[in-house]
Protein backbone atom coordinates (compact mmCIF):
# COMPACT_ATOMS: atom_id res chain seq x y z
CA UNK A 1 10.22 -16.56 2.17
CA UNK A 2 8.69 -13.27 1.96
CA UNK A 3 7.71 -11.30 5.54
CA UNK A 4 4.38 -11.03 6.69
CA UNK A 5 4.16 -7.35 5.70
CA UNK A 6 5.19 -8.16 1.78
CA UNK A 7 2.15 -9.90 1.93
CA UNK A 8 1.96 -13.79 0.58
CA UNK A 9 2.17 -15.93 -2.89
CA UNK A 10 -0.37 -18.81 -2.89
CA UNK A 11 -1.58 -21.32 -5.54
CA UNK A 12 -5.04 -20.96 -6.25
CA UNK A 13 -6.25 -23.88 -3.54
CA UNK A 14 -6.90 -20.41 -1.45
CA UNK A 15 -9.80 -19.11 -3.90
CA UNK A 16 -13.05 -19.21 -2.41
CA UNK A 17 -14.63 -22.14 -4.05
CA UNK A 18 -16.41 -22.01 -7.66
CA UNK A 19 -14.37 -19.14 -8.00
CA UNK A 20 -11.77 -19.92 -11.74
CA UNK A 21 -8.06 -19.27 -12.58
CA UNK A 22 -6.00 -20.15 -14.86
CA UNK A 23 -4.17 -23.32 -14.56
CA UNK A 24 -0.79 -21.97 -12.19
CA UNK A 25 -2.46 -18.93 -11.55
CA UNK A 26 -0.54 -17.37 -8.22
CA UNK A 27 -3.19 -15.68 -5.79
CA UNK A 28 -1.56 -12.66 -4.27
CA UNK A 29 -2.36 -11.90 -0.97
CA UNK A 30 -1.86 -8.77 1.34
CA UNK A 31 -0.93 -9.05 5.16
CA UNK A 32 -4.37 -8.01 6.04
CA UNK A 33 -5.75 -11.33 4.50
CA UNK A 34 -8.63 -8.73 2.68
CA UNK A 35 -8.25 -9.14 -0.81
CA UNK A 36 -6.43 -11.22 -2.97
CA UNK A 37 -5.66 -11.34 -6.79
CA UNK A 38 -4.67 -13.60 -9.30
CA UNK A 39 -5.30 -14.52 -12.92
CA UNK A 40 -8.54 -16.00 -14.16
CA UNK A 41 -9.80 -16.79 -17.64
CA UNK A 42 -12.13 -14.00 -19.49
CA UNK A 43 -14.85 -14.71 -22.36
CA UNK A 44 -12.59 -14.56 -25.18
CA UNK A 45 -10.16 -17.13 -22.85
CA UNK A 46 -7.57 -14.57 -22.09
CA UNK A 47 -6.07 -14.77 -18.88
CA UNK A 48 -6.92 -11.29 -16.83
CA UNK A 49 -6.12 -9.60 -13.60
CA UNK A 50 -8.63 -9.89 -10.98
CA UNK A 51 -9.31 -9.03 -7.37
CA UNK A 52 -11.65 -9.62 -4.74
CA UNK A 53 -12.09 -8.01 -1.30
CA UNK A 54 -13.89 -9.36 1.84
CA UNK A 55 -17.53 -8.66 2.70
CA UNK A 56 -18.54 -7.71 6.13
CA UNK A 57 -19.83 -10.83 6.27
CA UNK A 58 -16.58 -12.62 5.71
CA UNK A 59 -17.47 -13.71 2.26
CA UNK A 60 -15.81 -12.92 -0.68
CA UNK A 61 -16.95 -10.88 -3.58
CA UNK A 62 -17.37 -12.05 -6.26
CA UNK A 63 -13.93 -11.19 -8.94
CA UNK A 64 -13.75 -7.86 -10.90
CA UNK A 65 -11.04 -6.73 -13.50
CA UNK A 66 -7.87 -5.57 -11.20
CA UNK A 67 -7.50 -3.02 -14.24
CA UNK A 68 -8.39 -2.25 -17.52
CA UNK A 69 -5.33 -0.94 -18.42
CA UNK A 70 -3.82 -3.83 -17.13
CA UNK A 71 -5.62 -6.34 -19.40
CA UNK A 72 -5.48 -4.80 -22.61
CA UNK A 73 -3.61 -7.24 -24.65
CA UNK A 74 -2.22 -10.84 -23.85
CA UNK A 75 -2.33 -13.14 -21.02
CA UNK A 76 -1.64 -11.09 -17.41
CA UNK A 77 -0.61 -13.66 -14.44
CA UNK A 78 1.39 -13.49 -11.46
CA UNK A 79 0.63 -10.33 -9.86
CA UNK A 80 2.66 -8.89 -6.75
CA UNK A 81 1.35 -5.92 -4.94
CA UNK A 82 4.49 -3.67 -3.09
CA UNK A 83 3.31 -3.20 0.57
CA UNK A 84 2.74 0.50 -0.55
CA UNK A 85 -0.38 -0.95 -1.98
CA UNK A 86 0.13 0.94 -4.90
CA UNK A 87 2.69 -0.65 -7.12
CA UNK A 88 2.08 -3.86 -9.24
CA UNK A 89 4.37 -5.85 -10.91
CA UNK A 90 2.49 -7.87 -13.58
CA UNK A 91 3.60 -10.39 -15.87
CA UNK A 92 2.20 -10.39 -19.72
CA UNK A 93 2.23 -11.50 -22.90
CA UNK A 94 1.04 -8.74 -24.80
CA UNK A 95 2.42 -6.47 -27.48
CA UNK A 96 5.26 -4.51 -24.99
CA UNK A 97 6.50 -7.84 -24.42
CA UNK A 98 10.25 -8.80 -25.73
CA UNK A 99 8.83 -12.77 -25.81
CA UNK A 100 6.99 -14.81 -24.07
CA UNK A 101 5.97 -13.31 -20.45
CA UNK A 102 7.99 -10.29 -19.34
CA UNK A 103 7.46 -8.17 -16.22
CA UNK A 104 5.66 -5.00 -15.93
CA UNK A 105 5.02 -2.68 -13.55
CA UNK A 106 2.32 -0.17 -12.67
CA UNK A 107 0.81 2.59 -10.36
CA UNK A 108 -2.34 3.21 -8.82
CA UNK A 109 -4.00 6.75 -7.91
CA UNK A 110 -7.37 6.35 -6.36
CA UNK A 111 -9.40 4.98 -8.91
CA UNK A 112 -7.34 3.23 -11.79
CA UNK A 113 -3.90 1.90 -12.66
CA UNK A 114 -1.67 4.01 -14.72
CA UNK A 115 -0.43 2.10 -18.20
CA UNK A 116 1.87 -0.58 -17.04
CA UNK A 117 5.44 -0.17 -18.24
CA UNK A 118 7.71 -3.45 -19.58
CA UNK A 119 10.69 -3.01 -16.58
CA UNK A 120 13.31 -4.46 -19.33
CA UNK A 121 16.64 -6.77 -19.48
CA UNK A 122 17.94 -8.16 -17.48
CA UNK A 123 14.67 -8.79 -15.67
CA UNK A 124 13.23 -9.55 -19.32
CA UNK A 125 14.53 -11.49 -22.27
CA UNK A 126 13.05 -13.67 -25.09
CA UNK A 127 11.85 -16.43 -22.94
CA UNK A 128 9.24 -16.17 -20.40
CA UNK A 129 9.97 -14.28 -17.38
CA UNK A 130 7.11 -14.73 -15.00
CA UNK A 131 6.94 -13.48 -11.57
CA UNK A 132 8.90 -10.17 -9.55
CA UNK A 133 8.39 -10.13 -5.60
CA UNK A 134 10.17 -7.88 -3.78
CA UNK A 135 10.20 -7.88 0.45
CA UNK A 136 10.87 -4.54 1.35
CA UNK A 137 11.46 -5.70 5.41
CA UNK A 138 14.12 -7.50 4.08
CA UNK A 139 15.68 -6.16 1.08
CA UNK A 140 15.26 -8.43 -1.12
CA UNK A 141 13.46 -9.38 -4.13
CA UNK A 142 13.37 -12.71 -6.84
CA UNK A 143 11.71 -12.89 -10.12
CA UNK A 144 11.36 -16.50 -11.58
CA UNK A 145 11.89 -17.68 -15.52
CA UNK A 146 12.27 -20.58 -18.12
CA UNK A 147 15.30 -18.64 -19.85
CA UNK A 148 17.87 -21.76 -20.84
CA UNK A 149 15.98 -24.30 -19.01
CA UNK A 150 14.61 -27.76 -19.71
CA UNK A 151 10.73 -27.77 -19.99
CA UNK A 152 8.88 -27.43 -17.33
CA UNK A 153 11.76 -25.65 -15.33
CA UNK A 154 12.43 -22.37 -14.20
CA UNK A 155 15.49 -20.55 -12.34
CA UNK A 156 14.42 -17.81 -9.40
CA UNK A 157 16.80 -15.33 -8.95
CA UNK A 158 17.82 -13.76 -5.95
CA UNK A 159 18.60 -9.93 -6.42
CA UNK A 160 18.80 -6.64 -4.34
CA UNK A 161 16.33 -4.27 -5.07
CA UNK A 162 17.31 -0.61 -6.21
CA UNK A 163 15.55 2.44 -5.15
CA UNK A 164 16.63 4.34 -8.72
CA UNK A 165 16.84 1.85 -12.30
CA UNK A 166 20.28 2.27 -13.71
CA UNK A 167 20.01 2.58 -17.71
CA UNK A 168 23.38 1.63 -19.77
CA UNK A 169 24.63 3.08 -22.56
CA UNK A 170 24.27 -0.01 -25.22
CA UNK A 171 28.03 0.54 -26.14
């Protein structure tokens, strides 16, 4: 269970209605309840970023691009917004990918997210590695995948965030 300040992970029954996603799309949602995103299906049937904020009115807007840097190649899904509100972890298919879905994360300034970087082994492998959430009241994070499952089955893994990344020598 994430905290109320890490924000939420919801299935896409919380869209407003006629809005699309992808089939398993997760909606990611901030304390605040004021915006949400999640994946939804382009023209060319991609599956891309979006977000949409709430009106003064209490209606929602209708869904723009999260990013364009974001969508640029592949299928993006399962976002998670830090409660900084300014890092994203992202997973894609595209061309950085080592297989399948891997993680990614990126940076926003004031305007546009900064190219999203592939956040490696052992968070990423071969298979499909699909979602990172990290609750920074608590400490801890998961991130979900299908590596040496059955399926239709996925393991979540239970891990302790780092401030710094560690990088091994490969000996």
């Amino acid at each position: 269970r994430l905290t109320a300040e890490s924000g939420s992970l919801n299935t896409a029954e919380v869209l407003p209605r006629g809005v699309k996603s992808v089939e398993g799309a997760v909606v990611y949602m901030p304390e605040s309840k004021n915006s949400m995103m999640w994946a939804m299906p382009d023209d060319e049937g991609r599956s891309v970023l979006v977000t949409s904020n709430v009106l003064s009115d209490g209606k929602w807007e209708y869904p723009r691009l999260l990013g364009k840097t974001l969508n640029e190649s592949g299928d993006a899904n399962y976002p998670f917004m830090l409660s900084d509100g300014v890092t994203l972890y992202f997973a894609n298919t595209g061309e950085n990918s080592i297989g399948g879905y891997d993680i990614f994360i990126s940076r926003r300034d004031e305007d546009e997210f900064f190219q999203p970087q592939n956040i490696g082994m052992p968070y990423n492998s071969p298979y499909n590695d699909y979602m990172l959430a990290i609750d920074e009241m608590t400490g801890v994070g998961w991130w979900a995948t299908d590596r040496n499952q059955l399926d239709g089955k996925v393991t979540i893994y239970k891990f302790i965030p780092k401030e710094m990344r560690e990088n091994y020598d490969i000996d």
